[in-house]
C-alpha atoms as a PDB file:
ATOM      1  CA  UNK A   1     -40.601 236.405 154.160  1.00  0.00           C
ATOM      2  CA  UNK A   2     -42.444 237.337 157.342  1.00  0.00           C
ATOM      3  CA  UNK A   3     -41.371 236.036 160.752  1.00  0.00           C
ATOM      4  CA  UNK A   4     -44.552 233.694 160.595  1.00  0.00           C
ATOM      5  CA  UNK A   5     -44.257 232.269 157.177  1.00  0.00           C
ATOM      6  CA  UNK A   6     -40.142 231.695 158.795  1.00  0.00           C
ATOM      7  CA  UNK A   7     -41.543 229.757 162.352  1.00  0.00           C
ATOM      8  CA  UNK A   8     -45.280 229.696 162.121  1.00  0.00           C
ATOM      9  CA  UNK A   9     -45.595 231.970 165.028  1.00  0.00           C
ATOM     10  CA  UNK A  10     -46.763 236.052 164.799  1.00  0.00           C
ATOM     11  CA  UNK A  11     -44.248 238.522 165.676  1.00  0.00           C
ATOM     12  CA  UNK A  12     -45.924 241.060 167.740  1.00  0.00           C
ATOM     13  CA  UNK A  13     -44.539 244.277 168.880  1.00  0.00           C
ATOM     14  CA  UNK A  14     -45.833 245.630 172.394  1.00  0.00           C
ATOM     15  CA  UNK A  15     -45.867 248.897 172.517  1.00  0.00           C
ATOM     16  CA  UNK A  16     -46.403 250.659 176.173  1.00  0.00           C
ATOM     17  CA  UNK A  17     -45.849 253.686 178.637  1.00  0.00           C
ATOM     18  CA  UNK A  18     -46.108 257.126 176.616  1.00  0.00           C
ATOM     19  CA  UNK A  19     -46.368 260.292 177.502  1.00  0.00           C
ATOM     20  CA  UNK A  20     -49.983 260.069 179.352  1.00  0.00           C
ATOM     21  CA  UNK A  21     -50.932 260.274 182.315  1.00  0.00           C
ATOM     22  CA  UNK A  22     -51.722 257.398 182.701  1.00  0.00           C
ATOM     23  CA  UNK A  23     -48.219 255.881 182.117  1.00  0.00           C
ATOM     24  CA  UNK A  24     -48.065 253.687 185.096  1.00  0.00           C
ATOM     25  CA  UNK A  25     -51.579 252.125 183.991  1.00  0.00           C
ATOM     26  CA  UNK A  26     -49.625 251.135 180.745  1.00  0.00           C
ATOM     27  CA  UNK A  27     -47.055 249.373 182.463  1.00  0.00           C
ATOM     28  CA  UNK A  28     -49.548 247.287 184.375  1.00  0.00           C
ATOM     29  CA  UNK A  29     -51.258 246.290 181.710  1.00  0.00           C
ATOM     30  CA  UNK A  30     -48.375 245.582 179.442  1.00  0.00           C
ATOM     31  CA  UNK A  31     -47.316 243.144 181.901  1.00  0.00           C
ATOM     32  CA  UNK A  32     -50.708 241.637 181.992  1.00  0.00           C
ATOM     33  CA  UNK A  33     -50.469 241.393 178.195  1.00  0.00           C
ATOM     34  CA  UNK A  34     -47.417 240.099 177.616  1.00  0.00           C
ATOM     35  CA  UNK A  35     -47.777 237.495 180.169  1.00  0.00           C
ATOM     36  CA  UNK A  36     -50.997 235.963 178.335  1.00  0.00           C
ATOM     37  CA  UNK A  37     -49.452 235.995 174.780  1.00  0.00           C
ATOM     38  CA  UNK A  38     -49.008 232.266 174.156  1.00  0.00           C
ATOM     39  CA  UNK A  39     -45.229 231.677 173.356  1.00  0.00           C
ATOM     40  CA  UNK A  40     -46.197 228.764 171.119  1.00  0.00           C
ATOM     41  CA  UNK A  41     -48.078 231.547 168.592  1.00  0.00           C
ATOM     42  CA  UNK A  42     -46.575 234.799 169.777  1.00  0.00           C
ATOM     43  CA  UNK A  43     -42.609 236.055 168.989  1.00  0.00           C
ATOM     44  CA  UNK A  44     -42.698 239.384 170.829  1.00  0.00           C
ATOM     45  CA  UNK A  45     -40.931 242.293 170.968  1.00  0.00           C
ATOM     46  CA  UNK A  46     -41.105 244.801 173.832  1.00  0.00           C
ATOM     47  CA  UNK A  47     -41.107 248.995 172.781  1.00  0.00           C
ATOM     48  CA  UNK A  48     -41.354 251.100 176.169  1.00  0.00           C
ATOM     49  CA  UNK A  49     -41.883 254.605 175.470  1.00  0.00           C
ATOM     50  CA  UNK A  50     -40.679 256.759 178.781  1.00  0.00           C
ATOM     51  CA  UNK A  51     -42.665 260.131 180.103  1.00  0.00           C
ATOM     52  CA  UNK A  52     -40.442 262.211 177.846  1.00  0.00           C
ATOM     53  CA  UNK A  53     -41.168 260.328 174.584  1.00  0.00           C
ATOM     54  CA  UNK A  54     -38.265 258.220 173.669  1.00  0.00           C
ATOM     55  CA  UNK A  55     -38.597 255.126 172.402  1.00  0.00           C
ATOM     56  CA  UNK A  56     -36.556 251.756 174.061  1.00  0.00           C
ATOM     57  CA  UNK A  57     -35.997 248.376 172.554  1.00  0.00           C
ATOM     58  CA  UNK A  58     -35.977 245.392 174.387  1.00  0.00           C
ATOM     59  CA  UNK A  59     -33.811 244.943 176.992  1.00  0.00           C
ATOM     60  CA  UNK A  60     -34.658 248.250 178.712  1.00  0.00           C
ATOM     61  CA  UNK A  61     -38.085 248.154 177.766  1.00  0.00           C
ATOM     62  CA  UNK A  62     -38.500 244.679 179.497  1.00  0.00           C
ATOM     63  CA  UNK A  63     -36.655 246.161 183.026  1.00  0.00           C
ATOM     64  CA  UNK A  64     -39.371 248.760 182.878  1.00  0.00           C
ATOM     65  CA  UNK A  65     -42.010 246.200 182.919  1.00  0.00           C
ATOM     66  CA  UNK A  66     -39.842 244.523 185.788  1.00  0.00           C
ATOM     67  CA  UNK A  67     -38.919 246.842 188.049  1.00  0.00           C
ATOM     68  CA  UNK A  68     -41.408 249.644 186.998  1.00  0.00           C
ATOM     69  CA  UNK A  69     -41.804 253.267 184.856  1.00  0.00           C
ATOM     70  CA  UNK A  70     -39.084 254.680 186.709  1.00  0.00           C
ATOM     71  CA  UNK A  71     -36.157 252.415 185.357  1.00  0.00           C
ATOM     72  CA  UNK A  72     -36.377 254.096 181.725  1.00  0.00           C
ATOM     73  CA  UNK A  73     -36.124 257.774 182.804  1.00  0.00           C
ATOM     74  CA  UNK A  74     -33.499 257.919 180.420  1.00  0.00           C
ATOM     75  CA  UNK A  75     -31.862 255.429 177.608  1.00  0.00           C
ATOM     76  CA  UNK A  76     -29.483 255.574 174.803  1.00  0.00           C
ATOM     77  CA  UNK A  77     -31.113 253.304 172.316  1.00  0.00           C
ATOM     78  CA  UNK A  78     -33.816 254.075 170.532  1.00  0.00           C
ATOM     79  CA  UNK A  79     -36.771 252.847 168.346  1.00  0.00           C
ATOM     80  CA  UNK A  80     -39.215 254.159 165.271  1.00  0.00           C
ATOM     81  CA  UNK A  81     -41.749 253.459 162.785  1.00  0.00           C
ATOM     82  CA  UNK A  82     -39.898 254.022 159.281  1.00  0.00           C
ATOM     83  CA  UNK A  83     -42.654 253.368 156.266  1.00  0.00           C
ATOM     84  CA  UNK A  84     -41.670 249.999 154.534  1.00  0.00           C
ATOM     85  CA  UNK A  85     -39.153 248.925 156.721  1.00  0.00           C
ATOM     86  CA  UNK A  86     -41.101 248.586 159.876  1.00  0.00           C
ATOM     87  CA  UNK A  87     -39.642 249.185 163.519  1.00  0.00           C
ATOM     88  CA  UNK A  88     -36.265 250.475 162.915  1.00  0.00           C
ATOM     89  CA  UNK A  89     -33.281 251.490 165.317  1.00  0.00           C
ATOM     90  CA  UNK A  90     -30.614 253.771 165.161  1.00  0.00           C
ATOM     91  CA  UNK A  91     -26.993 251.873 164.638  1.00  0.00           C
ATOM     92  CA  UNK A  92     -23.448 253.548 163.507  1.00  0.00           C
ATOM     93  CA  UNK A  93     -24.327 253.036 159.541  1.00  0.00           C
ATOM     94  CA  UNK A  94     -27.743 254.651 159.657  1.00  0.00           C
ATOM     95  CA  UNK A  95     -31.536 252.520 160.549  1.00  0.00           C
ATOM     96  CA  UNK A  96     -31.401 248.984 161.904  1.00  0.00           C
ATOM     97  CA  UNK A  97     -34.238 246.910 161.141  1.00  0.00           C
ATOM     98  CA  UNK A  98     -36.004 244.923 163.829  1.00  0.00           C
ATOM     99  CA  UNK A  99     -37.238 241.337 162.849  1.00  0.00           C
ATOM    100  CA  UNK A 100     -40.050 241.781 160.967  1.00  0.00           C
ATOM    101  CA  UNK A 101     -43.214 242.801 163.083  1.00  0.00           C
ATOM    102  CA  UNK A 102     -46.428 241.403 161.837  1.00  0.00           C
ATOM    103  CA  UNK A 103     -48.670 243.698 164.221  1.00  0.00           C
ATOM    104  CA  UNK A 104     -48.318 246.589 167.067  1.00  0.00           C
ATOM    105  CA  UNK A 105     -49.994 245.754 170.274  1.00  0.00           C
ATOM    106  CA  UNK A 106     -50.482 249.412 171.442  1.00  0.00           C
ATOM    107  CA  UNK A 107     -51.026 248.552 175.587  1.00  0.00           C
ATOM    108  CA  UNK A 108     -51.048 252.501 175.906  1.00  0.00           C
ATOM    109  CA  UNK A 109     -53.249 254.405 177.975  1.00  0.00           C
ATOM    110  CA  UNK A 110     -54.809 258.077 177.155  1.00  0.00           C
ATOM    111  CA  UNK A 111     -53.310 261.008 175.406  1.00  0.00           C
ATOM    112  CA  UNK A 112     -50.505 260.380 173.280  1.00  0.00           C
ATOM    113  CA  UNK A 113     -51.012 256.701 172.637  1.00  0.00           C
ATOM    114  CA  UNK A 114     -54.797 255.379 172.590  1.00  0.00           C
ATOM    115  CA  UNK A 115     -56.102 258.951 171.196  1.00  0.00           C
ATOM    116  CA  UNK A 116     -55.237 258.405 167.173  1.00  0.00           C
ATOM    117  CA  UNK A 117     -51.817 260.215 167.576  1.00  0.00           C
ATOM    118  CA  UNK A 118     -49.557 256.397 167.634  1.00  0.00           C
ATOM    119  CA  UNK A 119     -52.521 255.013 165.520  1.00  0.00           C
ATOM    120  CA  UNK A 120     -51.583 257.722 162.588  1.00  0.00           C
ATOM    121  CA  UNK A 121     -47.789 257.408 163.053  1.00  0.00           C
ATOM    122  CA  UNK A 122     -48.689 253.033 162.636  1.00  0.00           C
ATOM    123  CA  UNK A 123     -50.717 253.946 159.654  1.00  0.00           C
ATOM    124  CA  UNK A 124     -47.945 255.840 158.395  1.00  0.00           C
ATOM    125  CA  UNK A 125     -45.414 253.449 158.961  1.00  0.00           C
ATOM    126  CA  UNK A 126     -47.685 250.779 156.897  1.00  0.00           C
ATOM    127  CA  UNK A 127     -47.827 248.491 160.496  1.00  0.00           C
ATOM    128  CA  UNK A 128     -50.822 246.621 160.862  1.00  0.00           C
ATOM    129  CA  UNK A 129     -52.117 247.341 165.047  1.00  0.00           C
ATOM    130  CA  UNK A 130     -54.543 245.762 167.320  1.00  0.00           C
ATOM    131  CA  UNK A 131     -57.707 248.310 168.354  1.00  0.00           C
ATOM    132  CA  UNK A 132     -59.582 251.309 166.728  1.00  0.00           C
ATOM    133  CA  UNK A 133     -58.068 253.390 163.901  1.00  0.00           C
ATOM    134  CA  UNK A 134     -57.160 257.190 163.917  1.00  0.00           C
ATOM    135  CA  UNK A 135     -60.701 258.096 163.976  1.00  0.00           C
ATOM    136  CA  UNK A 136     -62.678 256.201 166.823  1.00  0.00           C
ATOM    137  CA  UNK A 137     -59.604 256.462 168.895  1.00  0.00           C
ATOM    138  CA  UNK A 138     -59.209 260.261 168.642  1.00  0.00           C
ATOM    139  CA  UNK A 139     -63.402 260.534 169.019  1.00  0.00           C
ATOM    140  CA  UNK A 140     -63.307 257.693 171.501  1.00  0.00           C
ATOM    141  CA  UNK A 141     -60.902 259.754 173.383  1.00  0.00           C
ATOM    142  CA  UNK A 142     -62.530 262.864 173.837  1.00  0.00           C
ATOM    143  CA  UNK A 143     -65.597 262.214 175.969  1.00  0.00           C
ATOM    144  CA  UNK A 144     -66.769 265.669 175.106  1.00  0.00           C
ATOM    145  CA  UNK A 145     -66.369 264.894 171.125  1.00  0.00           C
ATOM    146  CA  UNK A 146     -67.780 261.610 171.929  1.00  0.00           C
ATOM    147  CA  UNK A 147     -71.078 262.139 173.967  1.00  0.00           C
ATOM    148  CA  UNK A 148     -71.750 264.677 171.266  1.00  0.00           C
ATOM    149  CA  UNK A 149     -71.964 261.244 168.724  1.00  0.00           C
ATOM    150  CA  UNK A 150     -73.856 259.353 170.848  1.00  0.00           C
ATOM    151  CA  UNK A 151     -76.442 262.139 171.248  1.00  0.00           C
ATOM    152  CA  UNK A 152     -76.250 263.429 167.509  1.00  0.00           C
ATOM    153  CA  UNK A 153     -77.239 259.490 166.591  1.00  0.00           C
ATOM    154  CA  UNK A 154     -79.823 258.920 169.185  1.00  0.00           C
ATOM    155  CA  UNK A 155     -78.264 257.114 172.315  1.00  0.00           C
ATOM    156  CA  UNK A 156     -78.529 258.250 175.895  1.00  0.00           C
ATOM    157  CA  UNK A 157     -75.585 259.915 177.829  1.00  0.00           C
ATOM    158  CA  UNK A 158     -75.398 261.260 180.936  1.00  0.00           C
ATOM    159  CA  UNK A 159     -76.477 265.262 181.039  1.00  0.00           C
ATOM    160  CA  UNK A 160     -72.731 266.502 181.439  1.00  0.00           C
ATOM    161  CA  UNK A 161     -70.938 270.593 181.075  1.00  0.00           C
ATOM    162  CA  UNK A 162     -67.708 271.080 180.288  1.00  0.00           C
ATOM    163  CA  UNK A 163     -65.160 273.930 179.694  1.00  0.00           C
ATOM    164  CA  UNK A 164     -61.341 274.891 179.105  1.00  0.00           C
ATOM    165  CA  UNK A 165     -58.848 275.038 181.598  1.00  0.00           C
ATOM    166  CA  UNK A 166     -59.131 279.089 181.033  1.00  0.00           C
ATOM    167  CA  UNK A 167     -62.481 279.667 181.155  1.00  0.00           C
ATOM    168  CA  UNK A 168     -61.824 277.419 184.718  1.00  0.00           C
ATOM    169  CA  UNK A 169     -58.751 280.237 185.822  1.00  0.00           C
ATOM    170  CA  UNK A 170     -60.897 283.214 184.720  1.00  0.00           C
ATOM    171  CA  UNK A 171     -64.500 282.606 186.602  1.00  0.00           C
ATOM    172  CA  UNK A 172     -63.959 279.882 189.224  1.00  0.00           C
ATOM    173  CA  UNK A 173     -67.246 280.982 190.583  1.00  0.00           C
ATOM    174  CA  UNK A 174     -69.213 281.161 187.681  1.00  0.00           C
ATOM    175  CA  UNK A 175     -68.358 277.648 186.966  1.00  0.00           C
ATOM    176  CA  UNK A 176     -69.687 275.856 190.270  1.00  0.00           C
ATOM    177  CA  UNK A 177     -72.593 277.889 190.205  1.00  0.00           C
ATOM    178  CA  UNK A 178     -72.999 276.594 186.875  1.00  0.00           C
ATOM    179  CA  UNK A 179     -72.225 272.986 187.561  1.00  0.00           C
ATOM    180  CA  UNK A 180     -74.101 272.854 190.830  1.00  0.00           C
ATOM    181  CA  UNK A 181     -77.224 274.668 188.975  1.00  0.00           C
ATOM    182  CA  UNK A 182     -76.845 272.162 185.779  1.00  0.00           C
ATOM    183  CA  UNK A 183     -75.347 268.559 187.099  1.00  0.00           C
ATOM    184  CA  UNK A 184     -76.242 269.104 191.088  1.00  0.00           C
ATOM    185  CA  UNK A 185     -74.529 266.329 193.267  1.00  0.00           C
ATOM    186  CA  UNK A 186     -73.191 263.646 193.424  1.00  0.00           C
ATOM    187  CA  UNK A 187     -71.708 263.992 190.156  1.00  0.00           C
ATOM    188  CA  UNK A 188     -68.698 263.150 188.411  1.00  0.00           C
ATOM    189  CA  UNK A 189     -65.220 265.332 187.214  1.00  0.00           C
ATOM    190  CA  UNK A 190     -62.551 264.204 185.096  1.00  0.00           C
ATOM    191  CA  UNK A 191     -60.238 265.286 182.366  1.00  0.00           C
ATOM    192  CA  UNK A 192     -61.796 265.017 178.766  1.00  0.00           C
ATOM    193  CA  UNK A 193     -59.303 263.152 176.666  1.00  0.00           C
ATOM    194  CA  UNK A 194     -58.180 260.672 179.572  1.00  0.00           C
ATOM    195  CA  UNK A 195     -59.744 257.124 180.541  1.00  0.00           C
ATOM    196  CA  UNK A 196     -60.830 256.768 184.359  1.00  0.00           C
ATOM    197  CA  UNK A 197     -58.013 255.792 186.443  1.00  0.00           C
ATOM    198  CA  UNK A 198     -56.499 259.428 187.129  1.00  0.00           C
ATOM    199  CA  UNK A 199     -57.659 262.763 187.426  1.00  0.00           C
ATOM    200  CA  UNK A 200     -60.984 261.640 188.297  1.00  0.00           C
ATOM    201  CA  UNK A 201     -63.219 262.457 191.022  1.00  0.00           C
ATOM    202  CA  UNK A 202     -66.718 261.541 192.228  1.00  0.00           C
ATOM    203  CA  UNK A 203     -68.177 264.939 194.275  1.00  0.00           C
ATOM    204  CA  UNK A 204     -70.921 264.526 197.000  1.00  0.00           C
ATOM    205  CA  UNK A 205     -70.753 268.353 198.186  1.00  0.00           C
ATOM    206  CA  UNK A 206     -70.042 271.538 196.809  1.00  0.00           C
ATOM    207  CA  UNK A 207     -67.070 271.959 198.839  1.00  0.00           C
ATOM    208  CA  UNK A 208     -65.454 269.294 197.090  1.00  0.00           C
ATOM    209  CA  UNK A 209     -66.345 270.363 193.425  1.00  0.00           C
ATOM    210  CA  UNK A 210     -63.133 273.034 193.089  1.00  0.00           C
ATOM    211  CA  UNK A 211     -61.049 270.326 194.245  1.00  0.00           C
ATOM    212  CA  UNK A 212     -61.529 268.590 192.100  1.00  0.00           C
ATOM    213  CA  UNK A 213     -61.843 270.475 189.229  1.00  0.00           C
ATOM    214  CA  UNK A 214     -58.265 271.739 189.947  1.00  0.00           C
ATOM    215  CA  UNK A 215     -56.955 267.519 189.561  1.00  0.00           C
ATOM    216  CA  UNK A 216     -58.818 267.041 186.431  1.00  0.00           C
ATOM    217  CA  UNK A 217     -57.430 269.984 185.164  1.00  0.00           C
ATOM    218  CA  UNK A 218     -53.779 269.242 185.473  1.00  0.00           C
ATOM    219  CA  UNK A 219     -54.295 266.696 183.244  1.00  0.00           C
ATOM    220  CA  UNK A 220     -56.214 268.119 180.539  1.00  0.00           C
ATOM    221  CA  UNK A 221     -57.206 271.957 179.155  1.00  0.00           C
ATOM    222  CA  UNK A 222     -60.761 270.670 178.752  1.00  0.00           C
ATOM    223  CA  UNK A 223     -62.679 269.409 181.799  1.00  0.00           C
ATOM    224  CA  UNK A 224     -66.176 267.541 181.400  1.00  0.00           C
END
């Protein structure tokens, strides 16, 4: 029996932080989540997941949404996604079970988390999620991969270049001469597979274009 055939309400499992990026722009909106879930339909469950990948249940996952990303640096307990049994925890005779979760709310931001990778791991657990499957979130991901939809279908996009972190080392100068001959300013430089709250940068003069280039590539190997 599910947790809402048991009490009539949905058990939802929020799942936020990762190994992005953008880890701090998970927490914030995790907290903005969470505090709009009507408690009169909504049993949840909160699953942090710290910069170094490791899952945390409840109680530590709820100080992190208190007192911020930097209270779960590092935490015994543990959660995963075991197919059939759901959200599972590690206990002295083998898996726990959680309550049973009707849905994952992923609130997670960028690579590692809204870019198909938690999506296929759900999938493979057999847990139904909120959002886009493995697919549109891995192609809704990378803006390269993605403008090259829109255009192969028809719609506009913005005229755009982009290149690996390498080719970026190798011929710094070969690449603003490119983008400045190409794109031309103002224009725009961020990481490909990250949304638009870090790494990005809006250039007005060439001085400012290998700047910038440099941020958006410490967060990705492919720069658009």
């Amino acid at each position: 029996m599910s947790s809402q055939q048991a009490n009539g309400r949905l058990h939802v499992a929020v799942l936020f932080g990762g190994r992005s990026g953008e880890h701090e722009v998970s927490v914030a909106s995790a907290r903005s989540v969470v505090r709009n879930l009507d408690p009169d339909k909504y049993d949840v469950t909160l699953i942090g997941i710290t910069k170094t990948g490791q899952w945390v249940l409840p109680e530590d996952a709820q100080r992190a949404l208190t007192e911020g990303p930097g209270s779960v640096a590092s935490l015994p307990v543990h959660a995963l996604a075991d197919y059939g049994a759901g959200i599972v925890r590690p206990g002295d005779n083998g898996l726990i079970r959680l309550n049973q979760v009707d849905v994952v709310f992923p609130v997670l931001h960028g690579t590692y988390g809204e870019d198909g990778t938690v999506q296929g791991l759900l999938e493979l657990a057999g847990l139904p999620y909120v959002g886009a499957g493995v697919l549109g979130s891995a192609a809704g991901m990378d803006k390269v991969i993605m403008k090259a939809l829109f255009l192969a279908e028809g719609l506009q996009s913005a005229d755009s270049i982009h290149f690996k972190r390498r080719d970026w080392e190798a011929d710094r100068q070969g690449i603003l001469t490119c983008v400045a001959d190409e794109i031309g300013f103002p224009c725009f430089v961020k990481p490909a597979n990250l949304g638009s709250s870090v790494g990005i940068s809006k250039v007005k003069t060439p001085d400012q274009l290998a700047p910038a280039i440099d941020l958006a590539a410490e967060f990705d190997l492919k720069v658009l």
